[in-house]
N, C-alpha and C. Protein backbone atom coordinates (compact mmCIF):
# COMPACT_ATOMS: atom_id res chain seq x y z
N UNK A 1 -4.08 15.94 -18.65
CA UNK A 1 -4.08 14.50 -18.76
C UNK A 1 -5.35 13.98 -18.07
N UNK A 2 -6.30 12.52 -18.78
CA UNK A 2 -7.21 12.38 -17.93
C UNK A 2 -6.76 11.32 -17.52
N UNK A 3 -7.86 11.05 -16.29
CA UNK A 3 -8.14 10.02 -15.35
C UNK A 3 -7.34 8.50 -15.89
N UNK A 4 -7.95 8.30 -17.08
CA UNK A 4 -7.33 7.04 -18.02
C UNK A 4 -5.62 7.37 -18.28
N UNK A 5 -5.78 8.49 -18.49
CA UNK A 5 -4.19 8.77 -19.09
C UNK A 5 -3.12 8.70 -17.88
N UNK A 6 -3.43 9.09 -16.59
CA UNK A 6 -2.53 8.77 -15.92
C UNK A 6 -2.97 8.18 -15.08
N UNK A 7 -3.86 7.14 -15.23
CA UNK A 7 -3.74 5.38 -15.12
C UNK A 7 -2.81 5.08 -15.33
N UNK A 8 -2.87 4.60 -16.96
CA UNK A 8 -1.90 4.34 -17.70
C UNK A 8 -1.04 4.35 -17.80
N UNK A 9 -0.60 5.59 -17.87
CA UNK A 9 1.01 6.28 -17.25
C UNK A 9 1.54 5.35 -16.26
N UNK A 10 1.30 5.34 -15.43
CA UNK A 10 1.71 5.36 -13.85
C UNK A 10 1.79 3.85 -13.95
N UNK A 11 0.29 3.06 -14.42
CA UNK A 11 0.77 1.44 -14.41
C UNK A 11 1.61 0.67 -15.10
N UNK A 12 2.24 1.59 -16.22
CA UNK A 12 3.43 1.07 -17.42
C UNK A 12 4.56 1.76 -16.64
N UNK A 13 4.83 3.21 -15.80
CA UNK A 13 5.76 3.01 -14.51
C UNK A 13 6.16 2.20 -13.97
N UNK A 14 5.06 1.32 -13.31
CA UNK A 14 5.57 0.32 -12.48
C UNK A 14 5.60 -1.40 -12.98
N UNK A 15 5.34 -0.90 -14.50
CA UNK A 15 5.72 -2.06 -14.80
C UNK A 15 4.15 -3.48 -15.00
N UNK A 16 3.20 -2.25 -15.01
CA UNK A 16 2.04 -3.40 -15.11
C UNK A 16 1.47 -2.96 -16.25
N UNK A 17 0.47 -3.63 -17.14
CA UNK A 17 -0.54 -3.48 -18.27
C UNK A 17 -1.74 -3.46 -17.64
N UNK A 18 -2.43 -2.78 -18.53
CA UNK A 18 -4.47 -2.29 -17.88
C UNK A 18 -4.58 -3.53 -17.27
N UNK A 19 -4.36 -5.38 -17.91
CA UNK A 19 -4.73 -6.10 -17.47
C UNK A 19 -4.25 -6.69 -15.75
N UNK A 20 -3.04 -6.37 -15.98
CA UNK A 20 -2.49 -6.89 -14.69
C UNK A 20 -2.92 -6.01 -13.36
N UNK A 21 -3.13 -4.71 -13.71
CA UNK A 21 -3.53 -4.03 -13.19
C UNK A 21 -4.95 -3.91 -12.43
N UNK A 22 -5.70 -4.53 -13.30
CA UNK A 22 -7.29 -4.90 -13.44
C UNK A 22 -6.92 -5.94 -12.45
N UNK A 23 -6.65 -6.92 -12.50
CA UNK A 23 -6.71 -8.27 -11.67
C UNK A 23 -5.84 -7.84 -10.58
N UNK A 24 -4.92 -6.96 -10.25
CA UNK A 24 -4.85 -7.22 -8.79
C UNK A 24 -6.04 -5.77 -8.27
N UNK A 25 -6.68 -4.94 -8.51
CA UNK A 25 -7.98 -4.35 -7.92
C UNK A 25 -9.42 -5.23 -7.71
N UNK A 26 -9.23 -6.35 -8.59
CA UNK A 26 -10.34 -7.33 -9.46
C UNK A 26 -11.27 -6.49 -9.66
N UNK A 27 -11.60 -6.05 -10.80
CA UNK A 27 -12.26 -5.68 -11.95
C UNK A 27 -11.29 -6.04 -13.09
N UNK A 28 -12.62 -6.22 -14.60
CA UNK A 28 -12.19 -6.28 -15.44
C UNK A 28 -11.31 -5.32 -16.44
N UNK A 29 -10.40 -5.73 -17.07
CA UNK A 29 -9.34 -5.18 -18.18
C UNK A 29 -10.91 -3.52 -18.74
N UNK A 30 -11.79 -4.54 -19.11
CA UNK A 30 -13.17 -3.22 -19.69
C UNK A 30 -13.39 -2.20 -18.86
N UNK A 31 -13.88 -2.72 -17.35
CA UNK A 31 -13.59 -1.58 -16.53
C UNK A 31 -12.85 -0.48 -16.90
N UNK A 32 -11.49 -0.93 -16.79
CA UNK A 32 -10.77 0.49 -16.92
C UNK A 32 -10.47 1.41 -17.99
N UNK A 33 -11.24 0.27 -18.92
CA UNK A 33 -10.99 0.89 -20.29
C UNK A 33 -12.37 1.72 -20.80
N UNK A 34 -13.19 1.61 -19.63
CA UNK A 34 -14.47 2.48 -19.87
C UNK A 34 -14.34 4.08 -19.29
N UNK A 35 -13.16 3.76 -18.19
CA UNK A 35 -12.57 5.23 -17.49
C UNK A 35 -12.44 6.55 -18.70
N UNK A 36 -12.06 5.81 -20.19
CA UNK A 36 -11.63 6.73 -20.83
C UNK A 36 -12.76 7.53 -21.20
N UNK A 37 -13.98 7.09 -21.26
CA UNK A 37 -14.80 8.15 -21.53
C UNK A 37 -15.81 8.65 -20.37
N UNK A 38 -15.73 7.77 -19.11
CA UNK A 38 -16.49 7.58 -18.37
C UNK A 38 -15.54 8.73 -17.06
N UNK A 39 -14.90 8.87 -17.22
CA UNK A 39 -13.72 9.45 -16.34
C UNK A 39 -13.32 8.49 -15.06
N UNK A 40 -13.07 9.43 -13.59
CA UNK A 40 -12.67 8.71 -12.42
C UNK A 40 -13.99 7.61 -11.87
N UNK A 41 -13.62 6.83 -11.94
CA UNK A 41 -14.62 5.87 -10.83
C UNK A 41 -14.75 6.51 -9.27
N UNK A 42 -15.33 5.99 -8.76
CA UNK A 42 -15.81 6.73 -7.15
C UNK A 42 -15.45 5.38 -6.15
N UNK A 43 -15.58 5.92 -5.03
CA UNK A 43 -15.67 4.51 -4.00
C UNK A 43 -14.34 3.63 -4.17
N UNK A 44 -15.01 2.76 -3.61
CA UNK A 44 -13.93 1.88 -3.00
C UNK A 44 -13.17 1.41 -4.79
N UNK A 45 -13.19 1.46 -6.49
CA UNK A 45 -12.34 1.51 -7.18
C UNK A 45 -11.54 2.63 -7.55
N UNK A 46 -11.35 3.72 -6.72
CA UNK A 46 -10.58 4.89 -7.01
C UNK A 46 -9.65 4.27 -6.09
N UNK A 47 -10.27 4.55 -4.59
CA UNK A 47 -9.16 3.89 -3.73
C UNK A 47 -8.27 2.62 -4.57
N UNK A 48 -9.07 1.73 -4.92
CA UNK A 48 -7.93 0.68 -5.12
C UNK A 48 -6.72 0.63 -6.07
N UNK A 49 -7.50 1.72 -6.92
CA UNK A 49 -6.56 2.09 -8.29
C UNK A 49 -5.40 2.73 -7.46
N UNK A 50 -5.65 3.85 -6.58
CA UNK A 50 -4.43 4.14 -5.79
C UNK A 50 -3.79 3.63 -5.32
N UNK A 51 -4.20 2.70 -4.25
CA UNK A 51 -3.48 1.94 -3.66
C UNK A 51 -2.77 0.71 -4.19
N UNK A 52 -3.13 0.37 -5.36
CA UNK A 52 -2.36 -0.57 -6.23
C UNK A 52 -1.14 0.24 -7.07
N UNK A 53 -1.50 1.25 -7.25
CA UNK A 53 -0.40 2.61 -8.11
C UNK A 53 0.37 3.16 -7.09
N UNK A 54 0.14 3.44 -6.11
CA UNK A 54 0.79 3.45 -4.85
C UNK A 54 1.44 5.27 -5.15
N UNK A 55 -0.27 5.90 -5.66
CA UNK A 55 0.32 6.99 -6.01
C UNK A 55 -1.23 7.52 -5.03
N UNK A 56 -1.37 8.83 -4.77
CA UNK A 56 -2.43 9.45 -4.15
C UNK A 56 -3.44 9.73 -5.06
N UNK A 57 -4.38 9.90 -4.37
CA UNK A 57 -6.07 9.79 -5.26
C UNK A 57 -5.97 11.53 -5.90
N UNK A 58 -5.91 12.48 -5.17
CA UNK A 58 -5.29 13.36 -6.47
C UNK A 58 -4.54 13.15 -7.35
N UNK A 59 -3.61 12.91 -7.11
CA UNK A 59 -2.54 12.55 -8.24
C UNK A 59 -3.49 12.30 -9.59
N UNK A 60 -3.66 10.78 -9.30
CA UNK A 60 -4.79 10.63 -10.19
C UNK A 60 -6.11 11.37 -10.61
N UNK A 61 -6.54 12.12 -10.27
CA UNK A 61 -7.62 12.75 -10.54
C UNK A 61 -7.06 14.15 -11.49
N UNK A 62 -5.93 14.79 -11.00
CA UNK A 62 -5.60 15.37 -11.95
C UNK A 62 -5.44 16.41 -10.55
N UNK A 63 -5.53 17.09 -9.70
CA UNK A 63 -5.42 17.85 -8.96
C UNK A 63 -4.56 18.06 -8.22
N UNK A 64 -2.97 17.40 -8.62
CA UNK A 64 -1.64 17.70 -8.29
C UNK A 64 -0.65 16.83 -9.07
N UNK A 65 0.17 17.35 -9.38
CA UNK A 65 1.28 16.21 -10.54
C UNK A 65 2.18 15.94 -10.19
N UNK A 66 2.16 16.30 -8.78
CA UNK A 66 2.97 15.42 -7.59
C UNK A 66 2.80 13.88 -7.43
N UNK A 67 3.61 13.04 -7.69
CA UNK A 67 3.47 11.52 -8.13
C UNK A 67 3.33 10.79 -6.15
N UNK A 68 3.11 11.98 -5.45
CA UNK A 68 3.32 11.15 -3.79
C UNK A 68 2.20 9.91 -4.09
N UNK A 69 3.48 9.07 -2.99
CA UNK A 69 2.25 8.04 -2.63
C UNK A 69 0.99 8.05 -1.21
N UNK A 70 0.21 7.65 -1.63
CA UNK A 70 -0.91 7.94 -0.54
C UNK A 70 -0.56 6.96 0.79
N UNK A 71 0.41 6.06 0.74
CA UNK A 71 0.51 5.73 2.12
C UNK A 71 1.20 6.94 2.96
N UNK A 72 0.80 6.85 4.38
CA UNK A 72 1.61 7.41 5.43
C UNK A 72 2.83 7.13 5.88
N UNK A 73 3.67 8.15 6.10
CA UNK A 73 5.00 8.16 6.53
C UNK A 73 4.99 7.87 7.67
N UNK A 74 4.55 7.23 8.51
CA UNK A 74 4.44 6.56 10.04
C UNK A 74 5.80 5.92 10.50
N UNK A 75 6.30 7.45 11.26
CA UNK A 75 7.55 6.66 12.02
C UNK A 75 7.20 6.46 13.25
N UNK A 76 6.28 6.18 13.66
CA UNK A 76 5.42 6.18 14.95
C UNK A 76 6.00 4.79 15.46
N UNK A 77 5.74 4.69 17.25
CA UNK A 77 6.43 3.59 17.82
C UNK A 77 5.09 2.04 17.26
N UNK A 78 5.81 1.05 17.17
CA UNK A 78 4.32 0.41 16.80
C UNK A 78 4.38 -0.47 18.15
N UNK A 79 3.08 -0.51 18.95
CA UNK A 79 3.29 -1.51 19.53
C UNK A 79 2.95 -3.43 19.49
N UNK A 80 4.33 -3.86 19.50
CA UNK A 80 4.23 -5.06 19.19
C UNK A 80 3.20 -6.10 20.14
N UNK A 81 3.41 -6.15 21.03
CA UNK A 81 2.45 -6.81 21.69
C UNK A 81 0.99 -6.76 20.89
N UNK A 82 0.03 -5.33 20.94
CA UNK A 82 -0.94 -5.47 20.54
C UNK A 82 -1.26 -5.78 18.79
N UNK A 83 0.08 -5.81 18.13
CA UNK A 83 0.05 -6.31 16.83
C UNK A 83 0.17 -7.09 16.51
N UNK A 84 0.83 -8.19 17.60
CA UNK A 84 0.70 -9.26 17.28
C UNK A 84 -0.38 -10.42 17.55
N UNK A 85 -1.05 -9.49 19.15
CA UNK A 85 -2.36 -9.92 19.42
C UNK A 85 -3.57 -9.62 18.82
N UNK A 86 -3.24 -9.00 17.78
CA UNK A 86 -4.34 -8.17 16.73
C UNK A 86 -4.47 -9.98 15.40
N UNK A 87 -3.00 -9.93 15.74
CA UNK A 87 -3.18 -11.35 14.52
C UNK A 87 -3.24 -12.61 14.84
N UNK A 88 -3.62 -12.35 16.06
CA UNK A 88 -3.54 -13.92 17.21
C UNK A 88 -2.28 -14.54 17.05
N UNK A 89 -1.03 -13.61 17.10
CA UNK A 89 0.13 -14.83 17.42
C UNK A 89 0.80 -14.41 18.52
N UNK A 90 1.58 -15.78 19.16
CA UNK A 90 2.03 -15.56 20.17
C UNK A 90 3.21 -16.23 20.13
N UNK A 91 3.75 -14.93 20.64
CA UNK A 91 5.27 -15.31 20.31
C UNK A 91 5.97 -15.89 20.92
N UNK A 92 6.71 -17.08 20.73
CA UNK A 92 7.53 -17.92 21.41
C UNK A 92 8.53 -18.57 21.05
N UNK A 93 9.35 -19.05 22.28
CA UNK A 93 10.83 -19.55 21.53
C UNK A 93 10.94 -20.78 22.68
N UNK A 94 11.63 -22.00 21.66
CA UNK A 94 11.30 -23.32 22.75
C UNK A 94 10.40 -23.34 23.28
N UNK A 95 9.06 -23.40 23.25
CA UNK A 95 8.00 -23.65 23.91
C UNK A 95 7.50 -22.50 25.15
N UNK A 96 8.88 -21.30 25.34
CA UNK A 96 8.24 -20.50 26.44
C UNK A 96 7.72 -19.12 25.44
N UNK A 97 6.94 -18.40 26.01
CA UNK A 97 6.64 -17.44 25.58
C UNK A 97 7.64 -15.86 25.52
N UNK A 98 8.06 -15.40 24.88
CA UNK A 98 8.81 -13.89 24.65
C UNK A 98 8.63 -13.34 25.95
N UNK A 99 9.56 -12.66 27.04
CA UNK A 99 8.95 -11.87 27.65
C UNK A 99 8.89 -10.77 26.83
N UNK A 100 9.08 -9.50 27.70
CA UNK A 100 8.65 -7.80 26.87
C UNK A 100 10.07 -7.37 26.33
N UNK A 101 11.58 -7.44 27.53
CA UNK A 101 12.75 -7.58 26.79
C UNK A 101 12.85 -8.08 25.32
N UNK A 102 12.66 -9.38 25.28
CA UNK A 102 13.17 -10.06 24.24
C UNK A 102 12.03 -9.55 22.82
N UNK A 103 11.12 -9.17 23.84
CA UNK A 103 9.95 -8.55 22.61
C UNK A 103 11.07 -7.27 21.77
N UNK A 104 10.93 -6.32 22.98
CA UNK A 104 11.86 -5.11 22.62
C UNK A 104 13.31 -5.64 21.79
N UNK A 105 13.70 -6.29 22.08
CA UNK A 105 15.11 -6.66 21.31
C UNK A 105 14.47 -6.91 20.05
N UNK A 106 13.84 -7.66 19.55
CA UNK A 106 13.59 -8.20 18.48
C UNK A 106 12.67 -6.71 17.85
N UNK A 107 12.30 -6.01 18.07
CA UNK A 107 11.94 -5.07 17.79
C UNK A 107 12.77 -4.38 16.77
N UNK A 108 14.09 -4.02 17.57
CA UNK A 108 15.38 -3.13 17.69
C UNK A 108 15.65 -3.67 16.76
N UNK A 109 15.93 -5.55 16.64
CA UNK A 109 16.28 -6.06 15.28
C UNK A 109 16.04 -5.68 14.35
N UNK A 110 14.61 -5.12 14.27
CA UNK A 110 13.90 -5.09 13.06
C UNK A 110 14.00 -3.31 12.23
N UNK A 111 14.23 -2.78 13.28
CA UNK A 111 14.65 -1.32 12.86
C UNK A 111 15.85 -1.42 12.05
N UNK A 112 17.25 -2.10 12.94
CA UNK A 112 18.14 -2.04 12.27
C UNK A 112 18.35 -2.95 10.50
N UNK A 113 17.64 -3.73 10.43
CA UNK A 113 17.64 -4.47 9.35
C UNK A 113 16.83 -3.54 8.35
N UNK A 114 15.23 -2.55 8.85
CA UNK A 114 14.87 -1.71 7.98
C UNK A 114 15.34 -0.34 7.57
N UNK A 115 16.28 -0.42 8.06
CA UNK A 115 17.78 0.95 8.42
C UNK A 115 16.67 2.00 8.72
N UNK A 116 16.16 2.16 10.18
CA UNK A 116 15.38 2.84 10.69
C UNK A 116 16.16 3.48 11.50
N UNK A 117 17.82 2.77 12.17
CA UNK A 117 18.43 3.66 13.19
C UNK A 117 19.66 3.69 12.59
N UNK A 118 20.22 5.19 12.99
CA UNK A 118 21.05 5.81 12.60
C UNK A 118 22.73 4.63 12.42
């Protein structure tokens, strides 16, 4: 299968057409329709094709037909404080600020709602 072909594939998987597909990487519908003779693109439109297919850059290339997706399985602790100071917000309730408890609780919330704990 080439490069185009399991494009294709994979974006009628999830339910998108070359075009819809095209506009959320932004490039044009032609773009990808030049893949077919032109093969894989390089750089930052391979990445995006992946990461919009939410399948790995082999996959696509043809060098495993394993459909994994290229994000990471990160069950890693995240820390909230610096993620939220990464996006300049600061968290607060009635006008006082979160201490680290209520940080951690709300944390815990968020595991259990992403059924992260047992």
């Amino acid at each position: 299968m080439t490069f185009y072909e399991r494009v294709y594939e994979t974006a009628k998987l999830r339910g998108l057409s070359i075009k819809k597909l095209a506009d959320k990487i932004g490039v044009s519908d032609a773009t990808i329709y030049t893949w077919k003779r032109t093969g894989a693109p390089t750089g930052k439109n391979l990445t995006a094709v992946s990461e919009a297919l939410g399948v790995s850059i082999d996959y696509l290339l043809g060098n495993t037909n394993e459909m994994h997706s290229n994000k990471k399985d990160d069950k890693s602790e995240i820390d909230l404080d610096k993620a939220l100071a990464d996006q300049g917000v600061v968290m607060r309730y009635q006008g006082k600020e979160l201490s680290d408890k209520a940080k951690r609780g709300i944390l815990e919330i968020l595991k259990l709602v992403d059924g992260d704990e047992d």
